[in-house]
C-alpha atoms as a PDB file:
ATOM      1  CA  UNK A   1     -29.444 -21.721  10.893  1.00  0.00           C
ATOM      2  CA  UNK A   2     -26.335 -24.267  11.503  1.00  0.00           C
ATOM      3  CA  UNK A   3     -25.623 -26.100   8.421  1.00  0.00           C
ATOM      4  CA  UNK A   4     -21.595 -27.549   7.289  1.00  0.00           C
ATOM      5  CA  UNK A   5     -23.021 -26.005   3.505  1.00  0.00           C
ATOM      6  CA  UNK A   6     -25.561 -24.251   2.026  1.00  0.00           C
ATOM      7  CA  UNK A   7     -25.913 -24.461  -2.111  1.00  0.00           C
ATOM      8  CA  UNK A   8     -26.228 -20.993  -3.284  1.00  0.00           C
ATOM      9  CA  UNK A   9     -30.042 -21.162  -3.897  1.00  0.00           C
ATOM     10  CA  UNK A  10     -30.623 -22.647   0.142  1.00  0.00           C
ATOM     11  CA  UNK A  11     -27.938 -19.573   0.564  1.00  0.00           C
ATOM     12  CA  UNK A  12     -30.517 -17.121  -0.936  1.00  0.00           C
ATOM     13  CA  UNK A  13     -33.348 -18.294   0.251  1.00  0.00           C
ATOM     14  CA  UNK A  14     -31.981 -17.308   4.167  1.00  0.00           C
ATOM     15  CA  UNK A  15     -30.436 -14.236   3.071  1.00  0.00           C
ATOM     16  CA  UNK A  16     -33.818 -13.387   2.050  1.00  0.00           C
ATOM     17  CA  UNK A  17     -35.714 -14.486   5.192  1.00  0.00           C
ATOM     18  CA  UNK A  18     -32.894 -12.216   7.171  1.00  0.00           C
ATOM     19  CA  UNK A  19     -33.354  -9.384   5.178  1.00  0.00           C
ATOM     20  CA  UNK A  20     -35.598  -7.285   7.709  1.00  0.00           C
ATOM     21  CA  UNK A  21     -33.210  -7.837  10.345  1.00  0.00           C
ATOM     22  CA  UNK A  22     -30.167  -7.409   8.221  1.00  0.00           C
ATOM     23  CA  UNK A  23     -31.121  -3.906   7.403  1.00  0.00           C
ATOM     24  CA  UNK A  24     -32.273  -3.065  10.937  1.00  0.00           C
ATOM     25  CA  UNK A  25     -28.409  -4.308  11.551  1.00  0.00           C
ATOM     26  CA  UNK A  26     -26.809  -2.235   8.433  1.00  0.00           C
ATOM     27  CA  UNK A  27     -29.241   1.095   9.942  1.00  0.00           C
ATOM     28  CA  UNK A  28     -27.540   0.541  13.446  1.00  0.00           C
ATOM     29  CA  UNK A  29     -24.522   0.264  11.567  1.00  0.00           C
ATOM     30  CA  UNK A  30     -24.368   3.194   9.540  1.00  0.00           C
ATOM     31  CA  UNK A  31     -25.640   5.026  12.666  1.00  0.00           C
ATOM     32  CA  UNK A  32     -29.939   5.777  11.414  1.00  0.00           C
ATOM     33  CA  UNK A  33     -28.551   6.880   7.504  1.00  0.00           C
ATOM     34  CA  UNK A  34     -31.160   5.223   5.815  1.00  0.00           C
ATOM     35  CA  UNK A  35     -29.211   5.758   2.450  1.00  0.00           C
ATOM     36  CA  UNK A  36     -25.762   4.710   3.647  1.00  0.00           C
ATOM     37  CA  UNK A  37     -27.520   1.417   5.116  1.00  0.00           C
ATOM     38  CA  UNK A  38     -29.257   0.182   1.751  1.00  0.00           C
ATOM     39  CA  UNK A  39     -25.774   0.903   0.100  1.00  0.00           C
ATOM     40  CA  UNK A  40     -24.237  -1.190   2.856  1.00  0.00           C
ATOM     41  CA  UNK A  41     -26.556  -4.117   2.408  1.00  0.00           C
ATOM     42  CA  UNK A  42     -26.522  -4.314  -1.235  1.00  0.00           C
ATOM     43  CA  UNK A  43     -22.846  -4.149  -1.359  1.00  0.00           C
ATOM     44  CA  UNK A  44     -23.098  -6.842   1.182  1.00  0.00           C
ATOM     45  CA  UNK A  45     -25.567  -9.054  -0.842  1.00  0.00           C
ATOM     46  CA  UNK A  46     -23.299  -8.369  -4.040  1.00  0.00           C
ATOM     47  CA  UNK A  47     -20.057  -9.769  -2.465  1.00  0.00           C
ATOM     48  CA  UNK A  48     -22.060 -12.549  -0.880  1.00  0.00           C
ATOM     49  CA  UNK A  49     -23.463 -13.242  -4.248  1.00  0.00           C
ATOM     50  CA  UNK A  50     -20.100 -12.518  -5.952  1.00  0.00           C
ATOM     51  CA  UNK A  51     -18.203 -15.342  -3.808  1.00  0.00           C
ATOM     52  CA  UNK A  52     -16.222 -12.176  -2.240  1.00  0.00           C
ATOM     53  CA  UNK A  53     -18.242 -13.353   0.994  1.00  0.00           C
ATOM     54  CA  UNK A  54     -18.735 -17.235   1.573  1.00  0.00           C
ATOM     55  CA  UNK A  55     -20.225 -18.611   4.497  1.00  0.00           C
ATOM     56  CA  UNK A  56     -17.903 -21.630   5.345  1.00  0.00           C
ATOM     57  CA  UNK A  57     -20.549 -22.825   7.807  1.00  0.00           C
ATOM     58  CA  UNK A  58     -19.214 -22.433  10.793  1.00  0.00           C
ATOM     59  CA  UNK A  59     -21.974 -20.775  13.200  1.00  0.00           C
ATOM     60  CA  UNK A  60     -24.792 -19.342  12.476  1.00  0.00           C
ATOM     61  CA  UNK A  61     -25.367 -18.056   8.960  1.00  0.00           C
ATOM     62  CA  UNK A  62     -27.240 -14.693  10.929  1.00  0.00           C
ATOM     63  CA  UNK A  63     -24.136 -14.520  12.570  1.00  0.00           C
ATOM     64  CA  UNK A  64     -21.946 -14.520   9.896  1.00  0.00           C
ATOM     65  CA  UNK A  65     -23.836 -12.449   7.793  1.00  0.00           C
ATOM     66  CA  UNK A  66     -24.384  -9.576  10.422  1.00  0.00           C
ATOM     67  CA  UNK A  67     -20.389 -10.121  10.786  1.00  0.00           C
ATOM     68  CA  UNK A  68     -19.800  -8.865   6.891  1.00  0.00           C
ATOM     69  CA  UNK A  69     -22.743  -6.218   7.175  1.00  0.00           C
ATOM     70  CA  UNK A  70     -20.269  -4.902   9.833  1.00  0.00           C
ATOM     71  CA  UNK A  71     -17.319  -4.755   8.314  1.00  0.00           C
ATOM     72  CA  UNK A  72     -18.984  -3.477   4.899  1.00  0.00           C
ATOM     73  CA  UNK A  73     -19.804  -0.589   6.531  1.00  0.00           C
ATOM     74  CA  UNK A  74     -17.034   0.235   8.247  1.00  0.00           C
ATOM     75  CA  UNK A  75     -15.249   0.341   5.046  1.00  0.00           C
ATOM     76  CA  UNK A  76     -17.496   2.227   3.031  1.00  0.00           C
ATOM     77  CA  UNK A  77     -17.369   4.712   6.083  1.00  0.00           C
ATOM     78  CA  UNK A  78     -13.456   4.590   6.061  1.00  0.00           C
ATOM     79  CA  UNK A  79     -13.590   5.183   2.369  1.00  0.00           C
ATOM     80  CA  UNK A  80     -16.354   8.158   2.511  1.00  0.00           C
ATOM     81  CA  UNK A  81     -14.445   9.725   5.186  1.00  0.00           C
ATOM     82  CA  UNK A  82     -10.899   9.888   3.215  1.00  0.00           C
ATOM     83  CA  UNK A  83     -12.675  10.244   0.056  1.00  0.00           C
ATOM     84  CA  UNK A  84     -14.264  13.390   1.724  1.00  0.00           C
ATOM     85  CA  UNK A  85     -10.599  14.580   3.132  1.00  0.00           C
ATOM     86  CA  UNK A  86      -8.895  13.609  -0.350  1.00  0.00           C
ATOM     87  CA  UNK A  87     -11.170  15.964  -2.433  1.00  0.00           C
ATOM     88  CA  UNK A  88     -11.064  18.860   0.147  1.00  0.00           C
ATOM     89  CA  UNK A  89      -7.207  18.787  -0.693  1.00  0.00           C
ATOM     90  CA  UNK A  90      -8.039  18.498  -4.581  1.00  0.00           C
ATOM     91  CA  UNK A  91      -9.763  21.278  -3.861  1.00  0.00           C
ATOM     92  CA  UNK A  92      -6.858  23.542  -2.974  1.00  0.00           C
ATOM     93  CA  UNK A  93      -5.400  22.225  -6.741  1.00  0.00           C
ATOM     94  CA  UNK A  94      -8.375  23.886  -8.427  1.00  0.00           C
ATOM     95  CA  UNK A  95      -8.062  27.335 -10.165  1.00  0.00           C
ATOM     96  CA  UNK A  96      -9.940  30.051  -8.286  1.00  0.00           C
ATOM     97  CA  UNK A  97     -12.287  31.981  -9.927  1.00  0.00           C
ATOM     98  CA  UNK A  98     -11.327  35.421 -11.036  1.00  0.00           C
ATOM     99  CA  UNK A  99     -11.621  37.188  -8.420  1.00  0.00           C
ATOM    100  CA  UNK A 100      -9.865  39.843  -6.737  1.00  0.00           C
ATOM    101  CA  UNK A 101      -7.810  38.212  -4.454  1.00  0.00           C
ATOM    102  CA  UNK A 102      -5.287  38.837  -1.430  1.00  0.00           C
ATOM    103  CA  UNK A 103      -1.536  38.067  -2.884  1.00  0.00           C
ATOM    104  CA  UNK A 104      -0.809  37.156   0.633  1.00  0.00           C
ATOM    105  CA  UNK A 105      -3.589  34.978   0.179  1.00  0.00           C
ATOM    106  CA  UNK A 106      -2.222  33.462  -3.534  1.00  0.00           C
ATOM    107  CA  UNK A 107       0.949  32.951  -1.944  1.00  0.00           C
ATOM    108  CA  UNK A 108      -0.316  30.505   0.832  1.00  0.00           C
ATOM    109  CA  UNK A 109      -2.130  28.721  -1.594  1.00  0.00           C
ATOM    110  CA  UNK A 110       0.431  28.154  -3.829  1.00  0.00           C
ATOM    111  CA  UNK A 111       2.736  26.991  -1.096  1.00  0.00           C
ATOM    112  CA  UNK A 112       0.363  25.080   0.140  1.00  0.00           C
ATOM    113  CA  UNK A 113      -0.452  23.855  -3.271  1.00  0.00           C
ATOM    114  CA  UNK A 114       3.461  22.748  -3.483  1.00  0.00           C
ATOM    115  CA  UNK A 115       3.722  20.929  -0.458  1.00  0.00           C
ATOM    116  CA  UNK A 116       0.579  18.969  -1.122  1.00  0.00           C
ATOM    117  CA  UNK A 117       2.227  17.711  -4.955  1.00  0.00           C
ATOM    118  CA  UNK A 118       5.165  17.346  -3.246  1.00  0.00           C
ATOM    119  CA  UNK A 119       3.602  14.809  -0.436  1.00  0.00           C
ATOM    120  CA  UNK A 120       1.732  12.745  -3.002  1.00  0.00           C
ATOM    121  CA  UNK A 121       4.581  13.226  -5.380  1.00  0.00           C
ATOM    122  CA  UNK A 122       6.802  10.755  -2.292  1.00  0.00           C
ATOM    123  CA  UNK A 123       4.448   7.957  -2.159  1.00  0.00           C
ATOM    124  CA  UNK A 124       5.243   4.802  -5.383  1.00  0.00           C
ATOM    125  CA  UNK A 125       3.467   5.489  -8.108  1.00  0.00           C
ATOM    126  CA  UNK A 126       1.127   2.532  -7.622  1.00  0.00           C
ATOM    127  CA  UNK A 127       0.398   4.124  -4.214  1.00  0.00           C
ATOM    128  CA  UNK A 128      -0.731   7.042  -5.828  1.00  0.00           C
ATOM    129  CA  UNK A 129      -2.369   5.684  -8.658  1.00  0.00           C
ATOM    130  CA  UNK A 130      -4.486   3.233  -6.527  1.00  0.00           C
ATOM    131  CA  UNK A 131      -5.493   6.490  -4.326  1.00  0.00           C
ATOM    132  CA  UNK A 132      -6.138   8.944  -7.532  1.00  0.00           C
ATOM    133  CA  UNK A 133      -8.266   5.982  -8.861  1.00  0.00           C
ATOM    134  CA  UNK A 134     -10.168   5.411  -5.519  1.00  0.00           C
ATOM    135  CA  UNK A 135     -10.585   8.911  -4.434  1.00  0.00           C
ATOM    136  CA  UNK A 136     -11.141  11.299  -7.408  1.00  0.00           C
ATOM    137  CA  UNK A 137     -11.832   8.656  -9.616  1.00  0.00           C
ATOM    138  CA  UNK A 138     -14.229   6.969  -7.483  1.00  0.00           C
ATOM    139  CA  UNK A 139     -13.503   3.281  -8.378  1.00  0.00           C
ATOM    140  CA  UNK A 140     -13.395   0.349  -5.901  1.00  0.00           C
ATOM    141  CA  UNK A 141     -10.339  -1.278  -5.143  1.00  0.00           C
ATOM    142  CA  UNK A 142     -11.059  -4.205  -7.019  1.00  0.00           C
ATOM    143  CA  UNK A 143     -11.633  -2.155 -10.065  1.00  0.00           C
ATOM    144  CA  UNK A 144      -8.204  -0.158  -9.293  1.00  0.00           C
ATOM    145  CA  UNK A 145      -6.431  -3.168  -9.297  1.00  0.00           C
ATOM    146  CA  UNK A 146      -8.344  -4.345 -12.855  1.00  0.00           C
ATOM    147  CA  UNK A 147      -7.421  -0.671 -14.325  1.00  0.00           C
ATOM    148  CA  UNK A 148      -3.073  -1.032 -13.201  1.00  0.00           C
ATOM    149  CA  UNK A 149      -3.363  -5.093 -14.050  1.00  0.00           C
ATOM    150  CA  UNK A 150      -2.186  -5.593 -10.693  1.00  0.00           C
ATOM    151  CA  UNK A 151      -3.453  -8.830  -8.084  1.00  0.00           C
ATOM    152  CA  UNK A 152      -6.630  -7.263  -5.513  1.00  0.00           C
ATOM    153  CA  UNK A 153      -4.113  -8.176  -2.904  1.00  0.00           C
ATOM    154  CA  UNK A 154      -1.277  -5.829  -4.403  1.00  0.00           C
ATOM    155  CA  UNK A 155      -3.613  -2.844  -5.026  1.00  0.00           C
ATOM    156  CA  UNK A 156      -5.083  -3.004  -1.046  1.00  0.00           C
ATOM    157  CA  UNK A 157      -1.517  -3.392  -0.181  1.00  0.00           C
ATOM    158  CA  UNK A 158      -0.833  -0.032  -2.323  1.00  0.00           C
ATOM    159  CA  UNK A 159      -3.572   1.716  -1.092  1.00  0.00           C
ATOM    160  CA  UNK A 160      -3.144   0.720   2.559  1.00  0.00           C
ATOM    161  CA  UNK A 161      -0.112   2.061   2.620  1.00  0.00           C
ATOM    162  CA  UNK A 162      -0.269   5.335   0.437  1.00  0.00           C
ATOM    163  CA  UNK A 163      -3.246   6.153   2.867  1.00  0.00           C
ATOM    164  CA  UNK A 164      -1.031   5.533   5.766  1.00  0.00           C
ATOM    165  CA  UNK A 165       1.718   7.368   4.339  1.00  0.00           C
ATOM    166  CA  UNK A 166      -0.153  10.159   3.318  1.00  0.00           C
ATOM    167  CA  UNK A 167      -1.836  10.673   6.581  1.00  0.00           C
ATOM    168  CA  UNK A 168       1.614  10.480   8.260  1.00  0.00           C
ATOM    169  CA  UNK A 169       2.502  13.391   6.144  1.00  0.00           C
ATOM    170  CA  UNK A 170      -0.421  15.508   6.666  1.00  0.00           C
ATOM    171  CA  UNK A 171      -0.404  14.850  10.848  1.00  0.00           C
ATOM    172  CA  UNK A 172       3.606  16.012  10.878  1.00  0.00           C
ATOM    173  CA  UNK A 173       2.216  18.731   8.721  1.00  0.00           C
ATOM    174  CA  UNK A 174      -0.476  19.658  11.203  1.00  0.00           C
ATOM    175  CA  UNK A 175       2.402  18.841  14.627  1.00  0.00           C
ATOM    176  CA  UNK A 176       5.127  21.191  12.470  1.00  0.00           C
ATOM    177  CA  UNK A 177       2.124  24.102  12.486  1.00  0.00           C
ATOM    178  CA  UNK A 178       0.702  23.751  16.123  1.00  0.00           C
ATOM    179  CA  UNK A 179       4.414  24.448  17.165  1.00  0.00           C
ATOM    180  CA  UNK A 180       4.883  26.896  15.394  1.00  0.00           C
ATOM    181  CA  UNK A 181       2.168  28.463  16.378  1.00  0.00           C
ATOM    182  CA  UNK A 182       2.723  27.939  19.967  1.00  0.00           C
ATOM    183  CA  UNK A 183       6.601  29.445  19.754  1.00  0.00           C
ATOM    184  CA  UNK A 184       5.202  32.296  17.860  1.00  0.00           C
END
């Protein structure tokens, strides 16, 4: 549909008449996960409904729409994925159970333990707050930003960069290993 505006009930009304293909879209998207794709169409119909989406009219409204389904699920899959890599690190910060274990064992994981504190301890503190809230806490930017009474556009900033930083750390980590490795 071409149209210079749409009023929000108009709006609804072809969101609604999409919807079949939409989700075929957000399933191709999110590769066949049927569960991942409802969560990235909702999401998408929530920030559409939300204003966090507008259709300016330019194009087609299918277009447009298939456009944010897109990039909705790419970053709920970027977001899943470091969420997934975040916690396997927590992980290492846990207490282990009590039992019998290998001091050599201990003593890597307490080093390892270190150098992880000491990585997250070198990003600002709203870089790591914005990523503790994301990733363990499991809050959305948006509510990050609401929680440190920062601007949206601060706290993406934040975690943009504490995600890039950290990930620098942890691939010089992984270079700094393979060569050692290699010399040894």
């Amino acid at each position: 549909m071409d149209a210079p505006s749409l009023d929000a009930e108009d709006l609804c009304t072809e969101i609604e008449r999409l919807h079949e293909q939409s989700f075929a879209w957000s399933l191709i998207c999110c590769q066949g996960n049927r569960a991942e794709a409802e969560d990235v169409l909702q999401t998408t119909y929530l920030k559409v409904l939300d204003g966090r989406a507008r259709f300016a009219g330019e194009g087609r409204l299918k277009t447009w729409l298939f456009a944010v389904i897109r990039r909705t699920a790419a970053g709920l899959r970027r977001q899943r994925v470091l969420r997934e890599q975040l916690l396997s690190f927590a992980a290492l910060f846990r207490r282990p159970s009590p039992a019998v274990r290998n001091p050599e064992e201990e003593a890597w994981e307490s080093e390892r333990n270190q150098q992880l504190r000491h990585r997250l301890s070198r990003l600002s503190p709203k870089q790591r707050q914005v990523l503790e809230l994301v990733f363990f806490h499991e809050l959305t930017i948006e509510q990050a930003a609401q929680v440190l009474g920062v601007a949206l556009g601060t706290a993406r900033i934040h975690y943009q960069r504490g995600k890039k930083r950290f990930a620098e750390s942890l691939r010089a980590e992984k270079e700094g290993y393979e060569l050692t490795a290699r010399s040894g």
